[in-house]
Protein backbone atom coordinates (compact mmCIF):
# COMPACT_ATOMS: atom_id res chain seq x y z
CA UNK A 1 70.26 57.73 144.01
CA UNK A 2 66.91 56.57 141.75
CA UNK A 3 67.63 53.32 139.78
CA UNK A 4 65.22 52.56 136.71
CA UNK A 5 62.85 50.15 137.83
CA UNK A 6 62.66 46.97 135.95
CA UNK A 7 60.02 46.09 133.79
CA UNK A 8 57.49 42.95 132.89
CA UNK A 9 57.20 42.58 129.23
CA UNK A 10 53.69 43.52 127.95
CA UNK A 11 51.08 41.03 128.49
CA UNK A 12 49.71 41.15 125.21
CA UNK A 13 52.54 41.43 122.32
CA UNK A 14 55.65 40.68 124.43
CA UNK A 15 57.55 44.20 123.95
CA UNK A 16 60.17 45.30 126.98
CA UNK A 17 59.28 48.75 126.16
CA UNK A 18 57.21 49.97 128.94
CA UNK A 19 57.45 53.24 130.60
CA UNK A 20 54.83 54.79 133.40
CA UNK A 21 53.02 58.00 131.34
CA UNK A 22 51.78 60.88 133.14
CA UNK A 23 48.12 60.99 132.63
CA UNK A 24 47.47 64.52 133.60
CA UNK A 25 45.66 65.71 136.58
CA UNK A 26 42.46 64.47 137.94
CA UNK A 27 40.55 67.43 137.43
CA UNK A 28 41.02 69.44 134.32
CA UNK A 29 39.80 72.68 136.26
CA UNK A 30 42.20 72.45 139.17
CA UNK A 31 45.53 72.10 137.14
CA UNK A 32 46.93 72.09 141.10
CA UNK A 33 45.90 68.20 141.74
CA UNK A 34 46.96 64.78 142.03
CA UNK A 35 47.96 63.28 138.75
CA UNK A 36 47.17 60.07 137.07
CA UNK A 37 50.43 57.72 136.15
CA UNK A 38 50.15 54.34 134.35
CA UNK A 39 52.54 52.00 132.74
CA UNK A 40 51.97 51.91 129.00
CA UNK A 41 53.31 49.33 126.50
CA UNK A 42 55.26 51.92 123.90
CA UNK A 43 55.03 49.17 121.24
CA UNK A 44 51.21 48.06 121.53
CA UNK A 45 49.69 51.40 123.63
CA UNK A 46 48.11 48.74 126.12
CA UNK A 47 48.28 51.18 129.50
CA UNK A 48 48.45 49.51 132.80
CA UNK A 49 46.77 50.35 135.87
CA UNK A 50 46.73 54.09 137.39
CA UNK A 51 48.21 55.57 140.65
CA UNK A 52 48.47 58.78 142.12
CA UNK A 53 52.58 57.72 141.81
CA UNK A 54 54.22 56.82 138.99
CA UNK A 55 56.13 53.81 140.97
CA UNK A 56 53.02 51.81 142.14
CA UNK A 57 52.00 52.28 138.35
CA UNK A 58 55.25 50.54 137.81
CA UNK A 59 54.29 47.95 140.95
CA UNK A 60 51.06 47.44 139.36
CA UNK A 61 51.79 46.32 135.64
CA UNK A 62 54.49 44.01 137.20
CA UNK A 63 52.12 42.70 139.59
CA UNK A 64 49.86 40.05 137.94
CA UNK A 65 49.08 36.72 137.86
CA UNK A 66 49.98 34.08 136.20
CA UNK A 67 48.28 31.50 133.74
């Protein structure tokens, strides 16, 4: 069973509303490849880091450091 991951709120306005967005493939002439995920604020559009996987997208916009 998949839970929802948790969220950080966005680092620049503060919104909870972040969900990882499937970027497309790598290679726009091989529809057959890896795809791009990132985590993207839906109330700014600030997008997070990429992966291959759409968790470690999710790993990587919670992973940062703080001020």
């Amino acid at each position: 069973m998949s839970t929802e991951p948790e969220y950080k709120p966005c680092p620049f306005c503060g919104a909870k509303e972040a969900r990882p967005q499937d970027g497309g493939p790598l290679s726009l002439a091989r529809q057959d490849v890896t795809r791009l995920w990132s985590t993207d604020c839906l109330a700014c559009g600030t997008q997070g880091p990429t992966h291959q996987e759409a968790r470690v997208a999710v790993l990587r916009w919670n992973d940062r450091v703080s001020a």
